[in-house]
C-alpha atoms as a PDB file:
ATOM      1  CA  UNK A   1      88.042 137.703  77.681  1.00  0.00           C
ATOM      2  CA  UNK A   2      90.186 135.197  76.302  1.00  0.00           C
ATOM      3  CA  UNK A   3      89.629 131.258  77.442  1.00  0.00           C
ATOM      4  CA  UNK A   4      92.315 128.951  77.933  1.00  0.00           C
ATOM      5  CA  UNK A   5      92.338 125.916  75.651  1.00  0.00           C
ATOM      6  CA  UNK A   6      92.255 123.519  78.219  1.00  0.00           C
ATOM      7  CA  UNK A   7      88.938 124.156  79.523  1.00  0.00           C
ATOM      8  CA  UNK A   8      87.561 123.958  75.866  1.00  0.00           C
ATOM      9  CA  UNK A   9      88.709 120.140  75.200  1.00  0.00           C
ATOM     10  CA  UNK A  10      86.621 117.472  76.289  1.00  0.00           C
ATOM     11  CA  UNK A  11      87.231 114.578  78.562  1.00  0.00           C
ATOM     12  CA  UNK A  12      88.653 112.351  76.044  1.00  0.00           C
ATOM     13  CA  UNK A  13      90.959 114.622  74.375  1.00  0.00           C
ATOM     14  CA  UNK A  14      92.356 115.291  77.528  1.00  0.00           C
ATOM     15  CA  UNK A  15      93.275 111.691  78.803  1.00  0.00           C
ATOM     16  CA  UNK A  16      94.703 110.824  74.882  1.00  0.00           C
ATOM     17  CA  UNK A  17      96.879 114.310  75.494  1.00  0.00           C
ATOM     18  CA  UNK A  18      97.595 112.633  78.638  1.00  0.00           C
ATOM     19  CA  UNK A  19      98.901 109.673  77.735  1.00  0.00           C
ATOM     20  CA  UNK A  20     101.069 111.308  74.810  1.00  0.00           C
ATOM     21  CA  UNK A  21     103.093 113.115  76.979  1.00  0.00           C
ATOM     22  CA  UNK A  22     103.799 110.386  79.229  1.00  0.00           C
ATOM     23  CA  UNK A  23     104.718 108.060  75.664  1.00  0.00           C
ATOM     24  CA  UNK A  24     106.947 111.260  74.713  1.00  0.00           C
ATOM     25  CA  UNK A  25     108.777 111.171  77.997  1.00  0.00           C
ATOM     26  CA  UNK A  26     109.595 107.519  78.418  1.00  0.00           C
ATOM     27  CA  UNK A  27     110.759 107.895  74.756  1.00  0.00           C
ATOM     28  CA  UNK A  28     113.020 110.548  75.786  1.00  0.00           C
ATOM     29  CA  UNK A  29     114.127 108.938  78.967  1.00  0.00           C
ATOM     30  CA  UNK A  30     114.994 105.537  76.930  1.00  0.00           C
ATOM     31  CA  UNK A  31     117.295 107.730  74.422  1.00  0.00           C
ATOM     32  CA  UNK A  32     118.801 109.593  76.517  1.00  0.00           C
ATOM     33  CA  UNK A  33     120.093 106.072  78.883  1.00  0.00           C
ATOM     34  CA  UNK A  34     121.476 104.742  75.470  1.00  0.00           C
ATOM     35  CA  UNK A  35     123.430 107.453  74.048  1.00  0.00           C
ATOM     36  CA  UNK A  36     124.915 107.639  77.682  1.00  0.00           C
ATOM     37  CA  UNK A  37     125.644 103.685  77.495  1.00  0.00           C
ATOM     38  CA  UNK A  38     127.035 104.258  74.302  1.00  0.00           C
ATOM     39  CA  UNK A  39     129.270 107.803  75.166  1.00  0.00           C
ATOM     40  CA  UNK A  40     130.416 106.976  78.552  1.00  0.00           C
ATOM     41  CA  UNK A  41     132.641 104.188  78.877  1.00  0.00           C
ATOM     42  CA  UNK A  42     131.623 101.340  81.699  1.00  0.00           C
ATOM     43  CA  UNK A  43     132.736 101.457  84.925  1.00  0.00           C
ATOM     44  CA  UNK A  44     135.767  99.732  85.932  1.00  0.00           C
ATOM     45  CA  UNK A  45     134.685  96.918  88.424  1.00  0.00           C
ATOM     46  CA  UNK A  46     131.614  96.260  85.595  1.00  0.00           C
ATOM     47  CA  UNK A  47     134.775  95.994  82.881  1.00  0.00           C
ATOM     48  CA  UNK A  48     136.523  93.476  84.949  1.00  0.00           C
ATOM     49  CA  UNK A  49     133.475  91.528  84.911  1.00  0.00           C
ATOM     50  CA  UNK A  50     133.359  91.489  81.671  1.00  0.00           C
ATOM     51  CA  UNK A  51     136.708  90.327  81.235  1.00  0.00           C
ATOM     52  CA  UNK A  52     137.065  86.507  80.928  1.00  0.00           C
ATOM     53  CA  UNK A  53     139.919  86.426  83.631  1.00  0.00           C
ATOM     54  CA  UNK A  54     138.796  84.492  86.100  1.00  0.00           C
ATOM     55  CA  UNK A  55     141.501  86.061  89.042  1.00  0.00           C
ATOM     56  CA  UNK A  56     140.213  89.499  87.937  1.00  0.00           C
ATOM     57  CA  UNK A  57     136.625  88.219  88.755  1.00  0.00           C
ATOM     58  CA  UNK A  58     137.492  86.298  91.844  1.00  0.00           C
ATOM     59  CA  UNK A  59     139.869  89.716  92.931  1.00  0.00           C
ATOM     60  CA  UNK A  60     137.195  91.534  92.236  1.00  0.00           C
ATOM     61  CA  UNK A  61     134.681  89.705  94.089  1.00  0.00           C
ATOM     62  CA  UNK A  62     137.125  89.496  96.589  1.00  0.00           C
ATOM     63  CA  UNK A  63     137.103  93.540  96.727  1.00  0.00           C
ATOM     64  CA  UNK A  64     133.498  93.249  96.536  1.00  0.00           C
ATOM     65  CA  UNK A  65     132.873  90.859  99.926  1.00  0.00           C
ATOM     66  CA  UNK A  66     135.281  92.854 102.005  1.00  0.00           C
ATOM     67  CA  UNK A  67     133.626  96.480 101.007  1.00  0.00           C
ATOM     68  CA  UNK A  68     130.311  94.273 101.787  1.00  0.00           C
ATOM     69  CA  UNK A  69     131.811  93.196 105.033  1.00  0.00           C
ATOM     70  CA  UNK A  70     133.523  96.814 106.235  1.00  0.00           C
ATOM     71  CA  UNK A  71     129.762  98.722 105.516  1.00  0.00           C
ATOM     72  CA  UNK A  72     128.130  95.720 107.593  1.00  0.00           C
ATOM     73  CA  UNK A  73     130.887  96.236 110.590  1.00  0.00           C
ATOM     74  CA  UNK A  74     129.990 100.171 110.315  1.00  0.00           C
ATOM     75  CA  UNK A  75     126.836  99.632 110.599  1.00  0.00           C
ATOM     76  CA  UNK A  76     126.701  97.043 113.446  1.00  0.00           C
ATOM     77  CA  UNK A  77     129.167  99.851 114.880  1.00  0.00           C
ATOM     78  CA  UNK A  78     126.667 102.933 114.350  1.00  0.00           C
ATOM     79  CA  UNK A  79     123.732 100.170 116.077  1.00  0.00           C
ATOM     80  CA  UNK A  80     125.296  99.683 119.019  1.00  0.00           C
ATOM     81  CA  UNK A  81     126.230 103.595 119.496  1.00  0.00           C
ATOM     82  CA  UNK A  82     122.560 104.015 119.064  1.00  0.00           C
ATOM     83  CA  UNK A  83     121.668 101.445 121.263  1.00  0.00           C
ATOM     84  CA  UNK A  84     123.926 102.853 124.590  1.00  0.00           C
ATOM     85  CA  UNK A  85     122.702 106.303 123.540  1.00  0.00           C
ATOM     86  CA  UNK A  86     119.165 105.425 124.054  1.00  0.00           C
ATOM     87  CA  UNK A  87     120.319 103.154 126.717  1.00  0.00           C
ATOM     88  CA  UNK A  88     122.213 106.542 128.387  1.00  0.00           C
ATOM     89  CA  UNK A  89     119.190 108.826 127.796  1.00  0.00           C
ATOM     90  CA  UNK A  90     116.850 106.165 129.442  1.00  0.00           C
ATOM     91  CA  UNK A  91     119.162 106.083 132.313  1.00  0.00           C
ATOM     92  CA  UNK A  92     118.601 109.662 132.540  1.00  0.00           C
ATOM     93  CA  UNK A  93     115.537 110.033 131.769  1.00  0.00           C
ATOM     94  CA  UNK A  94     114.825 107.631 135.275  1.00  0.00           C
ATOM     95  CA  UNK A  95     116.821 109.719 137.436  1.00  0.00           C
ATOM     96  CA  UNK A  96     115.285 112.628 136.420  1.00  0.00           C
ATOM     97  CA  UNK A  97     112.001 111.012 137.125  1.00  0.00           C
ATOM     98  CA  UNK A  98     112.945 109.434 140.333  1.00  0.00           C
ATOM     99  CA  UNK A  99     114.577 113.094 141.312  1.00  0.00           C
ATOM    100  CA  UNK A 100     111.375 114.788 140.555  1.00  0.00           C
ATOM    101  CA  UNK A 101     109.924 111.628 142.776  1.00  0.00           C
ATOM    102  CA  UNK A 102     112.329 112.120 145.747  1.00  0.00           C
ATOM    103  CA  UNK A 103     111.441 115.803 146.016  1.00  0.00           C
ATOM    104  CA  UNK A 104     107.764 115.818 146.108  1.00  0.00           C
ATOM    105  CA  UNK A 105     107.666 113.020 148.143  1.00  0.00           C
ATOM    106  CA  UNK A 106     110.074 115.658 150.235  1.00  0.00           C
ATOM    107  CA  UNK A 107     107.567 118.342 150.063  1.00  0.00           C
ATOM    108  CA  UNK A 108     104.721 116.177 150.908  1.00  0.00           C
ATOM    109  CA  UNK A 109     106.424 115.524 154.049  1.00  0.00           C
ATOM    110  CA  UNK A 110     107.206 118.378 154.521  1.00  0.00           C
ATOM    111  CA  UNK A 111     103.167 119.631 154.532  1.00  0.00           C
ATOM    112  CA  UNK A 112     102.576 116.713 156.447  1.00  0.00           C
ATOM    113  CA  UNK A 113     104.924 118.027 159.533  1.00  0.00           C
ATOM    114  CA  UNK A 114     103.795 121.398 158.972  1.00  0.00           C
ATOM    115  CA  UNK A 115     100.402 120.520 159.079  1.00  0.00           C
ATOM    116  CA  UNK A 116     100.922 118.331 162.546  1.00  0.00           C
ATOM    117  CA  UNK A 117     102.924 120.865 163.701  1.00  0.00           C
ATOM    118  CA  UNK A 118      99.751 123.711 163.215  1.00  0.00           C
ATOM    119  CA  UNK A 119      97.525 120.995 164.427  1.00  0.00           C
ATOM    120  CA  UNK A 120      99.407 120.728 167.864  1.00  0.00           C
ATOM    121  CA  UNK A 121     100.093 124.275 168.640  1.00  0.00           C
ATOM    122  CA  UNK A 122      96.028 124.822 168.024  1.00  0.00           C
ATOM    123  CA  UNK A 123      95.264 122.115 170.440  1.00  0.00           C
ATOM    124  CA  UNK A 124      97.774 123.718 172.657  1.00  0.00           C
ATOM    125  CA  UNK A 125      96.256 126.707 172.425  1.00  0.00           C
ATOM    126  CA  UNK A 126      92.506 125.331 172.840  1.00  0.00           C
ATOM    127  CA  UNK A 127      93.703 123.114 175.565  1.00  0.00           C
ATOM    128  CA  UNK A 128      95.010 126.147 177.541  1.00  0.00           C
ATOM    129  CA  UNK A 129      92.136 128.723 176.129  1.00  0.00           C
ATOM    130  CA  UNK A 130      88.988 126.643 177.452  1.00  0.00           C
ATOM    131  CA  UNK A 131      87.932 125.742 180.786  1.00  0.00           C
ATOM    132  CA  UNK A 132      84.847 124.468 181.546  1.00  0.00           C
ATOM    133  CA  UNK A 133      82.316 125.591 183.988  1.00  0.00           C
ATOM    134  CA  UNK A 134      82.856 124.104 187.193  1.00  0.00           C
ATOM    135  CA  UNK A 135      79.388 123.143 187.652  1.00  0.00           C
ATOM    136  CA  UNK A 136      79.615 121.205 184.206  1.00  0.00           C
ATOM    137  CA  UNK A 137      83.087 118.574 185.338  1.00  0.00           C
ATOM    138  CA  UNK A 138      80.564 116.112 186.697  1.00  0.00           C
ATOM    139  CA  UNK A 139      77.105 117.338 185.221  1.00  0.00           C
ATOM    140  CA  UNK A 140      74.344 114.350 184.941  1.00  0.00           C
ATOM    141  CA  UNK A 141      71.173 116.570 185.210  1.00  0.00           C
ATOM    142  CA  UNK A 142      70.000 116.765 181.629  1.00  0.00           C
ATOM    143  CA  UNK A 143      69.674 120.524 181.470  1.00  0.00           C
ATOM    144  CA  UNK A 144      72.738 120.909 183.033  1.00  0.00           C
ATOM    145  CA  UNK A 145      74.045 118.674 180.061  1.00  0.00           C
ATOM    146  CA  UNK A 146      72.273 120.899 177.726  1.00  0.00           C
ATOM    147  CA  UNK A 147      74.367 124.168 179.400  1.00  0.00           C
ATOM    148  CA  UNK A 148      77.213 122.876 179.389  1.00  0.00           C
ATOM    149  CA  UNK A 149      77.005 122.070 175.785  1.00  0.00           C
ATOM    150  CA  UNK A 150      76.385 124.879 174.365  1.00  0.00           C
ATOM    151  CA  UNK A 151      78.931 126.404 176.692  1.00  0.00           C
ATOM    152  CA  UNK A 152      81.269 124.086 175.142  1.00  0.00           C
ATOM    153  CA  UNK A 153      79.951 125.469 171.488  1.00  0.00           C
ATOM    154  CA  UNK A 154      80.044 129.053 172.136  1.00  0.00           C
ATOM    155  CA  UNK A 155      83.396 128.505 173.725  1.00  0.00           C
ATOM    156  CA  UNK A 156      84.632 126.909 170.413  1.00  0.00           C
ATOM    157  CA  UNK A 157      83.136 129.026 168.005  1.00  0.00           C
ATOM    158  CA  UNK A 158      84.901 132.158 170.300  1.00  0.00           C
ATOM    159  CA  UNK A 159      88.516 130.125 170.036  1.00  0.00           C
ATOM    160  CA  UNK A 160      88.026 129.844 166.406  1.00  0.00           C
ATOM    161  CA  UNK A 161      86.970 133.262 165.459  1.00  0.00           C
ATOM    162  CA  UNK A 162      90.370 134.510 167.523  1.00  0.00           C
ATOM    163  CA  UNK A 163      92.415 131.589 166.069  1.00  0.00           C
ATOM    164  CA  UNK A 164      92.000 132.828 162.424  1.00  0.00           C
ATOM    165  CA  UNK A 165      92.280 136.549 163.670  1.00  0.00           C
ATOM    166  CA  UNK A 166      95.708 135.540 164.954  1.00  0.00           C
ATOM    167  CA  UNK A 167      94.614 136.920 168.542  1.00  0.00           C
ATOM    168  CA  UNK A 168      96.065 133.184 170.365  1.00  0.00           C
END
């Protein structure tokens, strides 16, 4: 089995390895930036600077403060297209909220009425379904109070059972 020579150096041949390369490459960076200074010739608006004419370097920085000012105006001009999109999208992003607000205040309502309306056709139904015993419209003897309760009771639990059967 064959070992790779990495695992066989020790700590501090690896960090002076280390550091070589990184010397090597910022060698090799630094020559290759001068042979390009010294093959390529300079830009133009870095040759008028150069230049000791002073209405090249005041045309120049001239050029310079209305490029400056034309990227500021396109950017104050991309800001405030931002801004009224986000603005927009806000705006929609309420009435979307307020539309989902309008309709389940709607449908709460709307269980609401349903639910009065169920309400008053079962009190309808019980109003018409029970009559009391005719001995019990004026009853004051206790037991007689104690019939006509349960009366009542029995009477209720009977409406109820036929309610939910659907029978009323």
């Amino acid at each position: 089995m064959l070992s790779r020579p990495e695992a066989s150096l020790r700590p501090e041949q690896t960090l002076r390895n280390s550091v070589i390369a990184v010397v090597c490459a910022a060698l090799i960076v630094g020559l290759a930036v001068g042979i390009t200074n010294a093959v390529l010739p300079p830009h133009p608006r870095a040759a008028a600077t150069s230049l000791a004419d002073p209405a090249a370097a005041q045309a120049l920085a001239a050029e310079q403060a209305a490029a400056t000012a034309r990227e500021q105006q396109a950017l104050e001009v991309a800001r405030q297209k931002r801004q009224s999109e986000e603005q927009r999208m806000e705006a929609e992003a309420r009435q979307r909220s307020d539309a989902k607000l309008q309709e389940a205040l709607a449908a709460r309502e709307q269980a609401a009425q349903t639910a009065r309306e169920e309400k008053d056709r079962k009190d309808a139904a019980w109003t018409k379904f029970y009559k009391p015993l005719k001995k019990c419209v004026n009853a004051n003897d206790p037991n007689l109070v104690f019939e006509c309760s349960n009366h009542y009771l029995h009477e209720q639990q009977r409406f109820e059972q036929l309610w939910a059967d659907g029978k009323l």
